[in-house]
Protein backbone atom coordinates (compact mmCIF):
# COMPACT_ATOMS: atom_id res chain seq x y z
CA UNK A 1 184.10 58.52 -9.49
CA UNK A 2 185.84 61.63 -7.80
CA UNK A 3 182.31 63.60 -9.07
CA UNK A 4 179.97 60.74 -8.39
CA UNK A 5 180.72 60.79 -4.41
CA UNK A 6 180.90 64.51 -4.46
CA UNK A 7 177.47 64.20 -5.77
CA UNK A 8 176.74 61.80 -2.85
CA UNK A 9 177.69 64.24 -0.37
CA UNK A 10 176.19 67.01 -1.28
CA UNK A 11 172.89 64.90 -2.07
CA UNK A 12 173.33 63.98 1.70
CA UNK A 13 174.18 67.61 3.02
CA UNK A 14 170.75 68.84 1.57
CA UNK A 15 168.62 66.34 2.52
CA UNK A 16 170.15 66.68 5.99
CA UNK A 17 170.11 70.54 6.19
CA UNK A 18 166.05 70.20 4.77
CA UNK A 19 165.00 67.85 7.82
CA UNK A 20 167.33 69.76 10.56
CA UNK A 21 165.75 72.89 9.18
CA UNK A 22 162.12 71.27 9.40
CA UNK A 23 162.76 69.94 13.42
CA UNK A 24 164.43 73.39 14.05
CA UNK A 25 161.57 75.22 13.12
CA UNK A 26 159.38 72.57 14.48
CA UNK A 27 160.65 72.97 17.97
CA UNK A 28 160.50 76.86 18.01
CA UNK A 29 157.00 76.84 17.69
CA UNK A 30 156.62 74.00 20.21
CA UNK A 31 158.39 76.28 21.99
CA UNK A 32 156.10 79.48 21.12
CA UNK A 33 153.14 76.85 22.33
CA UNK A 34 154.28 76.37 24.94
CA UNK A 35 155.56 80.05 26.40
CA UNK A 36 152.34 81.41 25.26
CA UNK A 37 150.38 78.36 27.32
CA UNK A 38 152.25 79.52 30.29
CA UNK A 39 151.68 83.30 29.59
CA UNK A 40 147.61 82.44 29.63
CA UNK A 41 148.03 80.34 32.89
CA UNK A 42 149.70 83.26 34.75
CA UNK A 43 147.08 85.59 33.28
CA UNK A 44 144.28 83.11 34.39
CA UNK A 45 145.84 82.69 37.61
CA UNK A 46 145.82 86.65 38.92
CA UNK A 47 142.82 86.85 37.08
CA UNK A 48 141.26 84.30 39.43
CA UNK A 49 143.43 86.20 42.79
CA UNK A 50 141.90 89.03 41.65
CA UNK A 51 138.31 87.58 41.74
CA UNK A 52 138.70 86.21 45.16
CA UNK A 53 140.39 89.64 46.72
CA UNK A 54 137.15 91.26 45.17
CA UNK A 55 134.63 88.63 46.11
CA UNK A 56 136.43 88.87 49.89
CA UNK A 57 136.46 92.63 49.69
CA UNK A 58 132.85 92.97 49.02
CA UNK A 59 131.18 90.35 51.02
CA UNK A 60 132.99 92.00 54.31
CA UNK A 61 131.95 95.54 53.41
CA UNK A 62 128.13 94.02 52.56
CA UNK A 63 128.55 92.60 56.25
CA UNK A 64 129.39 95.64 57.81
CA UNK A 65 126.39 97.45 56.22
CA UNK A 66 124.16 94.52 56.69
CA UNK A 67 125.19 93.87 60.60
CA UNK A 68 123.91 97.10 61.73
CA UNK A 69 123.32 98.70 65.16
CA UNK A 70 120.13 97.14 64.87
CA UNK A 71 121.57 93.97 64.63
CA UNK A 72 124.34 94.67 67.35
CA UNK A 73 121.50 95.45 70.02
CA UNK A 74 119.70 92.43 68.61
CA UNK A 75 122.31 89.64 69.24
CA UNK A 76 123.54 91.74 72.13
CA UNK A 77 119.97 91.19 74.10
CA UNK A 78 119.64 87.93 72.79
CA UNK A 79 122.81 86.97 74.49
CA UNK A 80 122.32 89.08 77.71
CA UNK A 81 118.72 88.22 78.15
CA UNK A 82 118.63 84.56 77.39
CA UNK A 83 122.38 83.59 78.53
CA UNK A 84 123.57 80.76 77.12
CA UNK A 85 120.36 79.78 74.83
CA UNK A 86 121.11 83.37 72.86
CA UNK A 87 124.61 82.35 72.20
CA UNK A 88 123.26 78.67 70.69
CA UNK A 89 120.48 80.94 68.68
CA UNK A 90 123.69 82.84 67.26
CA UNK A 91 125.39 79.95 66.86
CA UNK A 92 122.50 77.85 64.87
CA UNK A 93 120.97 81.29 63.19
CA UNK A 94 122.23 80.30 59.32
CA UNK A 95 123.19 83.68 57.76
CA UNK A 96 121.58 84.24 53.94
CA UNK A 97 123.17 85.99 51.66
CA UNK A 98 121.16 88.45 49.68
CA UNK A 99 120.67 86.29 46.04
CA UNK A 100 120.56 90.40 44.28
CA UNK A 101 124.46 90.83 44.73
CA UNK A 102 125.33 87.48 42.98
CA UNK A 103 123.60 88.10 40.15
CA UNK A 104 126.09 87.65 37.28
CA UNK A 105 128.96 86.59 38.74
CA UNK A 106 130.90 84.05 38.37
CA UNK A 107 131.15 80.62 40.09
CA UNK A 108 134.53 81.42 41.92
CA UNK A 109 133.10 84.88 43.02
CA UNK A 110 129.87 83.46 44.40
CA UNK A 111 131.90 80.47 46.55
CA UNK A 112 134.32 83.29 47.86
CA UNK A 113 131.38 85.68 48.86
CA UNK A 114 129.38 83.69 50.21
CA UNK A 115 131.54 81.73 52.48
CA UNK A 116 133.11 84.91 53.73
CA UNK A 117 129.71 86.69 53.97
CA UNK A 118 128.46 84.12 56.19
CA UNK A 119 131.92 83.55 58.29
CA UNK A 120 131.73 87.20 58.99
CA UNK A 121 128.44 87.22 60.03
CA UNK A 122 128.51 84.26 62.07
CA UNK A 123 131.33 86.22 63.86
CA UNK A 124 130.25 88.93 64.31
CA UNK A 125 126.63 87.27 66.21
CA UNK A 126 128.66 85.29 68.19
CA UNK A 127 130.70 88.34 69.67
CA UNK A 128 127.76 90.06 70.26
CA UNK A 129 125.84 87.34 71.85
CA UNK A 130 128.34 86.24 74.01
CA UNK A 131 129.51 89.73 75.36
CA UNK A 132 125.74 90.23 76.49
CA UNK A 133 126.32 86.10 78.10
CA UNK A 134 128.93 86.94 80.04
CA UNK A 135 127.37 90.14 81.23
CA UNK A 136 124.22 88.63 82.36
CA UNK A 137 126.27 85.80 84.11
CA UNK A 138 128.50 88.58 85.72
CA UNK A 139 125.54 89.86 86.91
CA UNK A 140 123.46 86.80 88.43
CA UNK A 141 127.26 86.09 90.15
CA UNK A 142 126.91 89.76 92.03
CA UNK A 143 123.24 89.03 93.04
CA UNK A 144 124.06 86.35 93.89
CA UNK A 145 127.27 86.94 95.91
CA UNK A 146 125.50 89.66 97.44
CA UNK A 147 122.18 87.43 98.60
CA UNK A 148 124.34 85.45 100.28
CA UNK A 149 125.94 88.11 102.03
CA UNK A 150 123.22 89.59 103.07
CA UNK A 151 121.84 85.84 104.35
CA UNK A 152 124.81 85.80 105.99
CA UNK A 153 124.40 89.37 107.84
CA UNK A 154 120.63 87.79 108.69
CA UNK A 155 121.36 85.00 110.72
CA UNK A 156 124.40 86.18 112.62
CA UNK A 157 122.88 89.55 113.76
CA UNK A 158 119.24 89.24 113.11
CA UNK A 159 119.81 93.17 112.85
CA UNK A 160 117.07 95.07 110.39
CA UNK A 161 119.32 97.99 109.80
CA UNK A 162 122.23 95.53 107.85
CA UNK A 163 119.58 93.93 106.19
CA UNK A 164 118.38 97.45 104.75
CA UNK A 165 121.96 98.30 104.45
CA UNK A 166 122.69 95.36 102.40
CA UNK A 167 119.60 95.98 100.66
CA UNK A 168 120.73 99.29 99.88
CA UNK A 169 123.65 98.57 98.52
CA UNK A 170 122.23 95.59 96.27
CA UNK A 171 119.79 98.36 94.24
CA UNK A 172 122.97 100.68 93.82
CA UNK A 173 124.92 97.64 92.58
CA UNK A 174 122.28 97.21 89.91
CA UNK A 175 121.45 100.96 89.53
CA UNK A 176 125.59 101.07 88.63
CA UNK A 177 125.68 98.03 86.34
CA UNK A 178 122.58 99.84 84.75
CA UNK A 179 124.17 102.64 84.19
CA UNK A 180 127.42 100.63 82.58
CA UNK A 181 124.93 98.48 80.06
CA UNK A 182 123.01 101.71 78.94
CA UNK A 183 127.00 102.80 78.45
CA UNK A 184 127.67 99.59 76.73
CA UNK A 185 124.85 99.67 74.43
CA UNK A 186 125.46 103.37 73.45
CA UNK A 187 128.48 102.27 72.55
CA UNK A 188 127.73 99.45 70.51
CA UNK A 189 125.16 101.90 68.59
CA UNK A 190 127.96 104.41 67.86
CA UNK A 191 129.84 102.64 64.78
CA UNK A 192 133.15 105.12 65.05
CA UNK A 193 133.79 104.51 68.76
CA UNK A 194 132.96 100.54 68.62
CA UNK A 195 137.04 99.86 69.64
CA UNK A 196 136.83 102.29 72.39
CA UNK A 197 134.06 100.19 74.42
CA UNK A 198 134.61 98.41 77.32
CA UNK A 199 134.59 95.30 75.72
C-alpha cells in the first residue's frame, strides 16, 4: 500500500506541474499580448501628435505665404474705407483652403489643416480690417472735432481770418494723417518690419 499512495502522489504532482506549467505559460503570453498592444498604442499615439504638429505647422506657413501684402492692403482698405461693413466682410469672407495641398493625406491631417488654415486666416483679416476701422473712425472723430471747432470760432467771432485759420489747420491735420497711413501701409507691405509698425 506504502507504493500504491506513492504512486498516487506522484500521479498527482505531474498532473499538477502539467496544468500549472500550461496557465504559466498561458499568462506570459497574455502578458506578451498585452505589452505589445500597449507598445502599438503609444506608437499610434505620437504617430497621430506628430500628424497634427505637421498638419499645424504647414497650414500656418501656407497662411503666411497665402496672406500676402496684397492681401494685407486688401483687408486693410476694406476696413479703413468701408468702417464697420469691411470688418463684417472679414468677418463673413469664408476662407478656402487650396484642395492641391490635401491631396493624399490623411483624414486627421486634413481636419488639423484645415481648421487651422482657416482660423489663421480669419485672424489675420480681422486684424487687418479692423486696424484700417479704427483708423477711419479716428479720423471722422478729428474732422469732426475740428468742424465743430471751427463752427464754434464762426458764430462767436464771425471773423474770416479764424475761419481760414481753422481751415488751415484742418488740411494739415489730414495732410499729417496722410502722411502716417502712406507710413502705415508701407509698413504693412514690408513683411520683416510688420512688428515695428505703429500698430
Amino acid at each position: 500500500m506504502k507504493s500504491n499512495s506513492t504512486f498516487l502522489v506522484s500521479v498527482s504532482l505531474m498532473i499538477a506541474l502539467t496544468f500549472s506549467i500550461s496557465f504559466v505559460t498561458l499568462a506570459q503570453q497574455n502578458a506578451e499580448v498585452a505589452d505589445a498592444k500597449s507598445i502599438a498604442e503609444q506608437n499610434t499615439k505620437s504617430e497621430k501628435e506628430s500628424l497634427v504638429a505637421t498638419a499645424k505647422a504647414d497650414a500656418e506657413r501656407d497662411v503666411k505665404v497665402d496672406f500676402g501684402n496684397s492681401e494685407k492692403l486688401l483687408w486693410f482698405s476694406a476696413g479703413f474705407g468701408c468702417s464697420a461693413f469691411g470688418v463684417v466682410a472679414a468677418h463673413l469672407e469664408k476662407a478656402q483652403t487650396p484642395p492641391v495641398r490635401l491631396l493624399g493625406k490623411s483624414s486627421e491631417y486634413v481636419e488639423t489643416y484645415v481648421h487651422t488654415y482657416q482660423d489663421k486666416l480669419y485672424k489675420n483679416r480681422m486684424i487687418f480690417a479692423g486696424t484700417g476701422c479704427v483708423l477711419s473712425l479716428g479720423l471722422v472723430a478729428a474732422l469732426i472735432s475740428n468742424t465743430s471747432t471751427d463752427n464754434a470760432l464762426d458764430v462767436s467771432s464771425g471773423n474770416s481770418s479764424d475761419i481760414d485759420g481753422a481751415l488751415e489747420d484742418t488740411i494739415l491735420g489730414c495732410l499729417s494723417l496722410a502722411d502716417f497711413l502712406d507710413a502705415s501701409c508701407s509698413c504693412l507691405m514690408d513683411d520683416d518690419v510688420v512688428g515695428d509698425c505703429l500698430f
